[in-house]
Protein backbone atom coordinates (compact mmCIF):
# COMPACT_ATOMS: atom_id res chain seq x y z
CA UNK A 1 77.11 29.56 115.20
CA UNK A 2 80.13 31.43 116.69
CA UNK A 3 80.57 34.65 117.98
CA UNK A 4 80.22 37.37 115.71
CA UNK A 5 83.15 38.56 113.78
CA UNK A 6 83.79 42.32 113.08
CA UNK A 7 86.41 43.28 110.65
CA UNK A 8 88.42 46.49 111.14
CA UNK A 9 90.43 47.61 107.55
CA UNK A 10 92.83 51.23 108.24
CA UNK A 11 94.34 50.42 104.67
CA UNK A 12 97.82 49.32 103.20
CA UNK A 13 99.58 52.43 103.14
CA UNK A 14 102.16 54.43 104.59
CA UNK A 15 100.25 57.06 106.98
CA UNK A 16 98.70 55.64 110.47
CA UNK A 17 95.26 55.61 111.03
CA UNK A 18 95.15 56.10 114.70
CA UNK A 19 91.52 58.28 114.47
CA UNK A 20 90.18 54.97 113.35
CA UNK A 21 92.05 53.04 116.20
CA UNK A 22 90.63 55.45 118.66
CA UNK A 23 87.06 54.85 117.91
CA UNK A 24 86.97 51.00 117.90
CA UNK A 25 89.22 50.81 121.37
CA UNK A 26 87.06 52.89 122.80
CA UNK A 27 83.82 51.17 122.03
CA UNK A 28 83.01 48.68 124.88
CA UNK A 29 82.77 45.39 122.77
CA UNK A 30 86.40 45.94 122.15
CA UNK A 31 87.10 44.80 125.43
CA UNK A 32 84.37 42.22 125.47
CA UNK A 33 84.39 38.70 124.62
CA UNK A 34 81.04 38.97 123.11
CA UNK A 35 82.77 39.47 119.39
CA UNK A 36 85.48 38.23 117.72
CA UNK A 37 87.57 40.65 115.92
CA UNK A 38 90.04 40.84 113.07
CA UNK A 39 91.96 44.38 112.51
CA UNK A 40 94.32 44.88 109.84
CA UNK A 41 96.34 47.79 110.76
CA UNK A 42 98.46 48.81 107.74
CA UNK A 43 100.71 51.27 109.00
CA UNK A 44 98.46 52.03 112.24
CA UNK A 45 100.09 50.69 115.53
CA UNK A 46 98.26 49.05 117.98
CA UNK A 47 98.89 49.26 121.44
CA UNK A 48 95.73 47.46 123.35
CA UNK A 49 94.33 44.16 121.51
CA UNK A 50 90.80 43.42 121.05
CA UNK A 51 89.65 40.88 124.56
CA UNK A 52 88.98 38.13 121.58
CA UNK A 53 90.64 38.59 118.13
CA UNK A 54 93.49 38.96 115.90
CA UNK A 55 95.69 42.29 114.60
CA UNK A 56 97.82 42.06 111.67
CA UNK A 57 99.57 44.82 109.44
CA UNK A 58 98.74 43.10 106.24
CA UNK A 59 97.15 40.50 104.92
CA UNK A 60 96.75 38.73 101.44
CA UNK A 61 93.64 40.02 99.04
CA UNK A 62 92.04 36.49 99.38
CA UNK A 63 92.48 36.58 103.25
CA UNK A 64 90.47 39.70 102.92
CA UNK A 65 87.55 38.69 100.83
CA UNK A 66 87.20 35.69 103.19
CA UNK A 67 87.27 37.53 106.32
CA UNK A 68 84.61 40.30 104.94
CA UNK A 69 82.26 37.24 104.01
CA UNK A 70 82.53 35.76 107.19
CA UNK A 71 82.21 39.16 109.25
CA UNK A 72 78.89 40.65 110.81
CA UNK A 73 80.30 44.14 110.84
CA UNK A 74 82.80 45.63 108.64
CA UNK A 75 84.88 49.43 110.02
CA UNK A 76 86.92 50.33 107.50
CA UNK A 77 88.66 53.42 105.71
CA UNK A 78 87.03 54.65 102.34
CA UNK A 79 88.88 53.21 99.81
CA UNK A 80 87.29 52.44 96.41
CA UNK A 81 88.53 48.66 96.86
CA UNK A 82 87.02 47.90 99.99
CA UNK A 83 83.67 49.42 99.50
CA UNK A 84 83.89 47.38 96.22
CA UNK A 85 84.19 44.56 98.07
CA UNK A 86 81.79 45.52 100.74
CA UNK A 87 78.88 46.09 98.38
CA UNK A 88 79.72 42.10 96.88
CA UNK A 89 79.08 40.90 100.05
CA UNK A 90 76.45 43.30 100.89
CA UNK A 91 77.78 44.21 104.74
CA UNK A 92 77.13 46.44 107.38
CA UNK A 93 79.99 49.17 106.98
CA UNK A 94 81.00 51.95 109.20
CA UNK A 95 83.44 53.60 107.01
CA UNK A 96 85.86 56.09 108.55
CA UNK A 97 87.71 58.49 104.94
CA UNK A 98 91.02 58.97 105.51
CA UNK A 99 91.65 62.73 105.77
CA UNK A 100 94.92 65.07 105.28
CA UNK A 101 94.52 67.32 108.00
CA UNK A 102 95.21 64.66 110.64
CA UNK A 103 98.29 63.35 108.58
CA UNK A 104 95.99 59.79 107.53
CA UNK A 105 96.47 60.44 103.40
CA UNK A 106 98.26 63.24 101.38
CA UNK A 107 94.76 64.51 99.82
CA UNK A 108 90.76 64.03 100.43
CA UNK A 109 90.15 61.57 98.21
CA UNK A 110 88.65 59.58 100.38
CA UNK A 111 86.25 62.41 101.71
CA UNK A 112 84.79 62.21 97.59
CA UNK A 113 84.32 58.66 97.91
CA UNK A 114 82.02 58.85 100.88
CA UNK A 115 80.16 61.59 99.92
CA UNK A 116 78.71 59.15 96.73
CA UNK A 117 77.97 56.57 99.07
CA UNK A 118 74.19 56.37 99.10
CA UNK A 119 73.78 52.52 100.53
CA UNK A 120 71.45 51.95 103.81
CA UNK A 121 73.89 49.66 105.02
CA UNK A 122 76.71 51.66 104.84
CA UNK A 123 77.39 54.84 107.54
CA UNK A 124 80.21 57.45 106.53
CA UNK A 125 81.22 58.58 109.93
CA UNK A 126 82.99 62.31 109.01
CA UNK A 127 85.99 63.87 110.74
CA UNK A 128 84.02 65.97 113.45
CA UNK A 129 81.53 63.44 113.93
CA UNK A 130 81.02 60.87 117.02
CA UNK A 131 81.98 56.84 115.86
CA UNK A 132 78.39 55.24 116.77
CA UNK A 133 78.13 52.72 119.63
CA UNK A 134 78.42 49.12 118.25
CA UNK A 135 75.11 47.41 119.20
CA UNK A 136 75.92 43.55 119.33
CA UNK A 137 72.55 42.55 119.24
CA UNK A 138 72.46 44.04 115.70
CA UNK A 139 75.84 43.25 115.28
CA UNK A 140 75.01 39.31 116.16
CA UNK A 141 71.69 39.33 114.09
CA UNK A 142 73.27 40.48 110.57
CA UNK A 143 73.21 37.41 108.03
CA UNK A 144 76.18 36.64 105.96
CA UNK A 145 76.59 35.95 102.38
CA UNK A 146 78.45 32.98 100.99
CA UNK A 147 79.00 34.26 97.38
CA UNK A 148 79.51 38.10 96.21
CA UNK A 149 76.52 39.44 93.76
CA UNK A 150 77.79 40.88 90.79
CA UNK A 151 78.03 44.46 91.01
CA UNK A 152 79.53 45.17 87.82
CA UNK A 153 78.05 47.87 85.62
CA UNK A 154 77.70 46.53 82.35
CA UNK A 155 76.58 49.65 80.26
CA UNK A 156 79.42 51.75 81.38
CA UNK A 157 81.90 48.91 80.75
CA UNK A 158 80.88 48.55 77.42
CA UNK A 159 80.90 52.60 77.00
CA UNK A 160 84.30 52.70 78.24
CA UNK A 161 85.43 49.89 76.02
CA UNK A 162 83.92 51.80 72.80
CA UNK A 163 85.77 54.48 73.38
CA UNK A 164 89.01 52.66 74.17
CA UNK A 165 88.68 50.72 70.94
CA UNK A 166 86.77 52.97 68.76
């Protein structure tokens, strides 16, 4: 097996997420050739690279899903579409909400979505609050998932459709 992969999402739209940026280029396996990493940057510029890893602004939805199944560690921003896709593949997430008073969305939206996140394996990591220190030995010891689960709510989907078709 390779080295660990972690996967940093800011998001595909117009405001930077340079909060986000902060905390991961400050962490120490950053620097380190211990990890492999992969950060998609939307609109987020990037001055320092990763020691080992890749940066790209955007990348295709099936690039995604394959590089969240392959990685140890996800750090990404609270959108509803990537914790979706985070709870198919059941990962580690440090997830970072977007917030308007540092100019990273035009509302809190993303401040709602992580207050409902209740999963072990997922840490909401607020706007005054410290970005944890990335432990590789737990980052290297995480096992990966080759197919999503299902996470699709049946009951409400069928609720929803009732009402949409009467």
């Amino acid at each position: 097996m390779g080295k660990p992969l972690i996967l940093v999402t800011m998001g595909t739209n117009d405001y930077p997420f340079t909060r986000l940026y902060n905390y991961i280029k400050n962490d120490p396996l950053y620097t380190s050739s211990r990890c492999d990493w992969f950060v998609q940057t939307g609109s987020c510029i990037v001055e320092e690279k990763p020691a080992s890893g890749v940066v790209e602004k955007i990348i295709p939805r099936p690039d995604m899903e394959d590089l969240v199944r392959r990685s140890s560690l996800v750090i990404s921003h609270c959108g509803i579409g990537s914790l979706n896709l985070m709870l198919q593949y059941r990962k580690r997430v440090i997830f970072v909400p977007r917030v308007a008073r540092f100019g990273e969305f035009s509302d809190d939206h993303q401040l709602q979505i992580a207050a409902e996140i209740g999963n072990n394996r997922m840490q909401v990591v607020y706007p005054d609050e410290e970005f944890p220190a990335l432990v590789y030995d737990q980052i290297a010891a995480e096992s990966l998932l080759d197919e999503p689960i299902d996470i699709t709510n049946y009951e409400l989907a069928r609720i929803i459709n009732f009402k949409l078709t009467g």
